[in-house]
N, C-alpha and C. Protein backbone atom coordinates (compact mmCIF):
# COMPACT_ATOMS: atom_id res chain seq x y z
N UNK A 1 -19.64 6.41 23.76
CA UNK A 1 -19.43 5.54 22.62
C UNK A 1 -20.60 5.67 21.67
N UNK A 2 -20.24 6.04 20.37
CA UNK A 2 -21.57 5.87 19.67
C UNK A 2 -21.66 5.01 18.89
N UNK A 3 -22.29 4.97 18.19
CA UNK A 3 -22.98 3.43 16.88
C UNK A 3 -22.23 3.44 15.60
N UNK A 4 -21.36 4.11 15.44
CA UNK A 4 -20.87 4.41 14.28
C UNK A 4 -21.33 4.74 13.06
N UNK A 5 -21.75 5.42 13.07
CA UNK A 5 -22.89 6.30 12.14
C UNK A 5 -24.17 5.59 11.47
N UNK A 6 -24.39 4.85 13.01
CA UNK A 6 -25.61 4.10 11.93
C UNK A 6 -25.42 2.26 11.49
N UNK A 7 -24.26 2.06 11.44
CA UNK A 7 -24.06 0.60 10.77
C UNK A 7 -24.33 -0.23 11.95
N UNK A 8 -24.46 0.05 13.08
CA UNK A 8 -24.65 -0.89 14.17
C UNK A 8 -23.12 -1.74 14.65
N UNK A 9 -22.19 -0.69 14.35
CA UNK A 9 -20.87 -0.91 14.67
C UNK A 9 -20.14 0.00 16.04
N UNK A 10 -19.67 -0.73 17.01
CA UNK A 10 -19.39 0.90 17.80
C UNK A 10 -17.86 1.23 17.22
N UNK A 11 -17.46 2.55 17.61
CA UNK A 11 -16.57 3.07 17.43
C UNK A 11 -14.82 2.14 17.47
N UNK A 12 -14.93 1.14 18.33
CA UNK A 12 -13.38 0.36 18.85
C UNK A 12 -13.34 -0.88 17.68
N UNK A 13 -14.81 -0.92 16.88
CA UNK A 13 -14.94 -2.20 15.82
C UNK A 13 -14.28 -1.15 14.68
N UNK A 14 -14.40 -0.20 14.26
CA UNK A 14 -14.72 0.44 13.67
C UNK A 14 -12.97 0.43 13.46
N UNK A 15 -12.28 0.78 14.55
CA UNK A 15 -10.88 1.53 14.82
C UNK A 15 -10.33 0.10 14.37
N UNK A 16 -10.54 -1.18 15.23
CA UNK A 16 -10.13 -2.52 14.83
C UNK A 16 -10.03 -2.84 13.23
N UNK A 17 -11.14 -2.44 12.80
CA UNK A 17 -11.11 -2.91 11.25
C UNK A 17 -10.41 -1.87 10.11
N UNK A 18 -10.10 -0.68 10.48
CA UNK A 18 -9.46 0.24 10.20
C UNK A 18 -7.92 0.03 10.06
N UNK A 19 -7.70 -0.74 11.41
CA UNK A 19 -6.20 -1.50 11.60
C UNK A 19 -5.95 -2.70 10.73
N UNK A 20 -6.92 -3.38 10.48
CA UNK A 20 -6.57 -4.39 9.88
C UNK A 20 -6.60 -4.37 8.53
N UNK A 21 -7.36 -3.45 7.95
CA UNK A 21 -7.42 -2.98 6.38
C UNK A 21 -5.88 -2.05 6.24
N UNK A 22 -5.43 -1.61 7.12
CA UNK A 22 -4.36 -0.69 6.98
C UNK A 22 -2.86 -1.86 6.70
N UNK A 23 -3.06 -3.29 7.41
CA UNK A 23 -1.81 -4.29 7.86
C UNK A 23 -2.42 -5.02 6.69
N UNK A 24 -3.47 -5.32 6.13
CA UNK A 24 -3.43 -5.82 4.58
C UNK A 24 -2.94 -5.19 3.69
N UNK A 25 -3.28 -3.69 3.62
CA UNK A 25 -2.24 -3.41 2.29
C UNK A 25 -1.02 -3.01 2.86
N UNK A 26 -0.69 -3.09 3.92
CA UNK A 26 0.59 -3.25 3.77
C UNK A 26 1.23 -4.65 3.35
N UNK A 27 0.85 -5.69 3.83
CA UNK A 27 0.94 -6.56 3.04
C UNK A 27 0.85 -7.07 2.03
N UNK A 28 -0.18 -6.76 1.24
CA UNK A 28 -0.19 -6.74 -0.08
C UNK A 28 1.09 -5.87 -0.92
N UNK A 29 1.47 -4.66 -0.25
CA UNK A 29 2.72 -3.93 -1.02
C UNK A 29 3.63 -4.76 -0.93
N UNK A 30 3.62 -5.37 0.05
CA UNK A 30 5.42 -5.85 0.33
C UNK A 30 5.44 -7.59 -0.35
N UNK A 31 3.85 -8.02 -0.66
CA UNK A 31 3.90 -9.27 -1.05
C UNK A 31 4.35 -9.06 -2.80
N UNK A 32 3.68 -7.89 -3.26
CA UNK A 32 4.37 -7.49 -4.25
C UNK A 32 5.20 -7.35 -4.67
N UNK A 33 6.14 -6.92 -3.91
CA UNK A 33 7.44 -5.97 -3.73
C UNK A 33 8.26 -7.14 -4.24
N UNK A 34 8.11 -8.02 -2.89
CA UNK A 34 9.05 -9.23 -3.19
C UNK A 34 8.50 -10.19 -4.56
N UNK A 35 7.17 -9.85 -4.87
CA UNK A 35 6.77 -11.25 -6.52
C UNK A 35 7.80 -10.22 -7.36
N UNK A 36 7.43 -8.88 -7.81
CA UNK A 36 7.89 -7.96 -8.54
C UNK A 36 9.85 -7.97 -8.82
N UNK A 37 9.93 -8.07 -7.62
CA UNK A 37 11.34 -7.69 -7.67
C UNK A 37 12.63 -6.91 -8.16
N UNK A 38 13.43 -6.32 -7.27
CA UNK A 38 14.22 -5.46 -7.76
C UNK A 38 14.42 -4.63 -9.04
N UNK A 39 14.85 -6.03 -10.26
CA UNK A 39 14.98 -5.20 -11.13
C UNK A 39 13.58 -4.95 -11.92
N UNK A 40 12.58 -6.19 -12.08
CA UNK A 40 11.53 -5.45 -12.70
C UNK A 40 10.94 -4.07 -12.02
N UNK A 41 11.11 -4.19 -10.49
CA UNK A 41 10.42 -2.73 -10.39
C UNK A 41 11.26 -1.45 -11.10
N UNK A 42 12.68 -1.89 -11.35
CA UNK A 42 13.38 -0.51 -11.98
C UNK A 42 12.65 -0.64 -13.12
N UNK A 43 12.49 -1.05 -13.93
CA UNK A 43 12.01 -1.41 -15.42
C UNK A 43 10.98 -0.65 -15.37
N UNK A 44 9.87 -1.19 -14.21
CA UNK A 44 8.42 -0.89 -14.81
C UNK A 44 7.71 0.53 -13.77
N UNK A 45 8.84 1.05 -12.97
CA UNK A 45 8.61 2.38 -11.75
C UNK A 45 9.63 3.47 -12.37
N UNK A 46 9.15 4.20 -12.21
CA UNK A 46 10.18 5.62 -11.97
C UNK A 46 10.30 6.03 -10.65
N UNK A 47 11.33 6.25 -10.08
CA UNK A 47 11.66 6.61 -8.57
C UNK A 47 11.92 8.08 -8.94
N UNK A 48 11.42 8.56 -7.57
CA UNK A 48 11.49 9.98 -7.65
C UNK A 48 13.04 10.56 -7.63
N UNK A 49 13.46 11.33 -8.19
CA UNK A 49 14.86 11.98 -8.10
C UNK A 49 15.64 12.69 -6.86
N UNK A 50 16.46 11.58 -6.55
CA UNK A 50 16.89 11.64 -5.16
C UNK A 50 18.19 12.53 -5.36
N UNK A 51 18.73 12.67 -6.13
CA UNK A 51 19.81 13.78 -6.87
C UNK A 51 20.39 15.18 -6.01
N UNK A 52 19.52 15.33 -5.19
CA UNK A 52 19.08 16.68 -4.32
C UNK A 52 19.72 16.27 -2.89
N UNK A 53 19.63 15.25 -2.79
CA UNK A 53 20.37 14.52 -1.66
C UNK A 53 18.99 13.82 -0.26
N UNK A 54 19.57 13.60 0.49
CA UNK A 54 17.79 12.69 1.62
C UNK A 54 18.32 13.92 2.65
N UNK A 55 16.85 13.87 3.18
CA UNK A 55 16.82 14.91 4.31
C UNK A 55 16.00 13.84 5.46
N UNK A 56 15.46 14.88 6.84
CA UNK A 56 14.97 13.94 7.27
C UNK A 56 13.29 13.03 6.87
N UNK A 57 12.61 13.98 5.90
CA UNK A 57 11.56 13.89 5.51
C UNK A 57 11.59 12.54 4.74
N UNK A 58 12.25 12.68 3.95
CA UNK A 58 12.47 11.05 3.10
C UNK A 58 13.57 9.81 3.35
N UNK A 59 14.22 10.01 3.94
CA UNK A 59 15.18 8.85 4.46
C UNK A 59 14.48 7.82 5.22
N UNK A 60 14.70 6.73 4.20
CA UNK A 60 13.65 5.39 4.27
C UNK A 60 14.76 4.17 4.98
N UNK A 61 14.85 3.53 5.34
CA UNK A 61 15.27 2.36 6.05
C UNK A 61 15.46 1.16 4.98
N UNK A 62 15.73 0.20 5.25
CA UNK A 62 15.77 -1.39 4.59
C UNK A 62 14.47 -1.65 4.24
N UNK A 63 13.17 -1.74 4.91
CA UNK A 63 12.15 -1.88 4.48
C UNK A 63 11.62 -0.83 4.08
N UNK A 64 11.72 0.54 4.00
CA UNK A 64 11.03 1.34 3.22
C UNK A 64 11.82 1.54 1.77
N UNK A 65 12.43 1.03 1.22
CA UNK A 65 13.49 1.14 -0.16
C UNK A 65 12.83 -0.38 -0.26
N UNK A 66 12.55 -1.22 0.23
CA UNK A 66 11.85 -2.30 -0.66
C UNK A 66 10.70 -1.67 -1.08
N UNK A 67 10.17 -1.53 0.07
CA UNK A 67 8.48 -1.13 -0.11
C UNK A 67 8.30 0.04 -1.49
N UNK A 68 8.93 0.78 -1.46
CA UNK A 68 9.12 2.07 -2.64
C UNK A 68 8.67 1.51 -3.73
N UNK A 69 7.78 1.67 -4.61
CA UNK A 69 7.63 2.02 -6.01
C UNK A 69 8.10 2.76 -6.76
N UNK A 70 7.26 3.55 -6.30
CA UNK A 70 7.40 5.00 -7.45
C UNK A 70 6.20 5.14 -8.43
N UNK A 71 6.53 5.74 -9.65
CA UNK A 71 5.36 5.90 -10.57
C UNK A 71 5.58 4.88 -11.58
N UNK A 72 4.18 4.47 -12.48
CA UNK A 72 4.57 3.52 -13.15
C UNK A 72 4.94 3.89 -14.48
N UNK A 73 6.09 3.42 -15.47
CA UNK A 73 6.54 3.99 -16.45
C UNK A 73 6.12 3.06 -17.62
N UNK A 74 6.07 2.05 -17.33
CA UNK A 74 5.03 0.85 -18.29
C UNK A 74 4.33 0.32 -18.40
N UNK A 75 3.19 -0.56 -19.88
CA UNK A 75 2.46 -1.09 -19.21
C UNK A 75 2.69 -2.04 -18.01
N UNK A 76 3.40 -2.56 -17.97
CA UNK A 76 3.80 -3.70 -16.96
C UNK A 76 3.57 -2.82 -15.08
N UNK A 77 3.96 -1.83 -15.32
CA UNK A 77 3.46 -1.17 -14.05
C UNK A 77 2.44 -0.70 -13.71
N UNK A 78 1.76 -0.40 -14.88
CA UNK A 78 0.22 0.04 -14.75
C UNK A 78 -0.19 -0.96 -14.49
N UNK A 79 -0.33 -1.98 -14.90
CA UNK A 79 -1.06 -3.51 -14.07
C UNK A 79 -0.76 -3.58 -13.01
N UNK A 80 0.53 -3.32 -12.43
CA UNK A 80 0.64 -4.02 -11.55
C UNK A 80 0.33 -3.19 -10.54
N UNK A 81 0.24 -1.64 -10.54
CA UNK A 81 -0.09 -0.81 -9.46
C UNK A 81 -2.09 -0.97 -9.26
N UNK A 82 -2.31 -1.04 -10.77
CA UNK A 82 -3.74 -1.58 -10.52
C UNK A 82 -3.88 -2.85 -9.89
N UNK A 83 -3.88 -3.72 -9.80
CA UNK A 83 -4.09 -4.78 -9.08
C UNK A 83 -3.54 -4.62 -7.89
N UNK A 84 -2.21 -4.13 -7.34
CA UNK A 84 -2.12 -3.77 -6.08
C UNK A 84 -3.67 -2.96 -5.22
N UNK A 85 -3.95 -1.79 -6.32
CA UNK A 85 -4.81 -0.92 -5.76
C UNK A 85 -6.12 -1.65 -5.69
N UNK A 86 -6.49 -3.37 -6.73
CA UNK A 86 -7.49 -3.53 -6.63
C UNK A 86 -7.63 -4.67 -5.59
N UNK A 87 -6.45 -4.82 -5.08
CA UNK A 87 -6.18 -5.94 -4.01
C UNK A 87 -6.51 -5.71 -2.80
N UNK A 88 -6.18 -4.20 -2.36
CA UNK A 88 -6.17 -3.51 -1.46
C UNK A 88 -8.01 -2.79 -1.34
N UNK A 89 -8.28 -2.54 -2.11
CA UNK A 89 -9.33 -2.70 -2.46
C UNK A 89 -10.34 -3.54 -2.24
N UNK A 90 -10.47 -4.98 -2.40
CA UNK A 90 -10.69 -5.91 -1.98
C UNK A 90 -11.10 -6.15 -0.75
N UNK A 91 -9.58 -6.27 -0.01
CA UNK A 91 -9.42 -6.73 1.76
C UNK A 91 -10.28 -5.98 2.36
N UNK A 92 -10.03 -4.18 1.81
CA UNK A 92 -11.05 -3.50 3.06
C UNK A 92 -12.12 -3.53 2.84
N UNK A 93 -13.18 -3.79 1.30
CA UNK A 93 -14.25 -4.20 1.32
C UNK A 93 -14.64 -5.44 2.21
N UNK A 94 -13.90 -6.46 2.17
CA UNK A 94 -14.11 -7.91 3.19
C UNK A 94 -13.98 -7.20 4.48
N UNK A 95 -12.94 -6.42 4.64
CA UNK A 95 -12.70 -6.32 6.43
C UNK A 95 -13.99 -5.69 7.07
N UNK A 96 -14.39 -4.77 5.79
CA UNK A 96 -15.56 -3.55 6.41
C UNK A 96 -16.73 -3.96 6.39
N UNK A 97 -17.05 -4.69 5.20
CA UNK A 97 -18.28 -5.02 5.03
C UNK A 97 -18.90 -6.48 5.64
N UNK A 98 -17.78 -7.65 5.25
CA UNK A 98 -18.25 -8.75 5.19
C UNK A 98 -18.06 -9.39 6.91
């Protein structure tokens, strides 16, 4: 087991807080998902062009078609992918640091 490079963390704190920065932004996407909703995300995302048909690489479930964005096509999505990103942002600074 080592120290984790120094921070005086061992390796299983390290993996722990890794997990928990990973289950915040997921939460944060999906807390979004649902403020945002359906149709504003059509409005303010471009979804990638599914036209080609789903294979097994992209065939998403009930919760992965919420979770989906896409790219943002307005301002209204540029905010809102920034603040997602600065939300997420956030948590793992608290999880890691604080």
């Amino acid at each position: 087991m080592t120290d984790g490079g120094g921070f005086g963390v061992g390796d299983a704190e390290i993996v722990r807080r890794m997990f928990f920065s990973l289950i915040s932004a997921f939460c944060i996407v999906f807390m979004a998902s649902i403020w945002i909703g359906p149709q504003k995300k059509a409005q303010w995302f471009r979804l990638r062009d599914m036209s080609k048909g789903f294979w097994f690489f992209n065939r998403r479930g009930i919760l992965g078609e919420s979770l989906r964005f896409g790219w943002p096509k307005t301002k209204e999505g540029y905010q809102a992918a920034a603040l997602m990103i600065t939300a997420i942002a956030v948590s793992t600074y608290v999880i890691f640091i604080v």
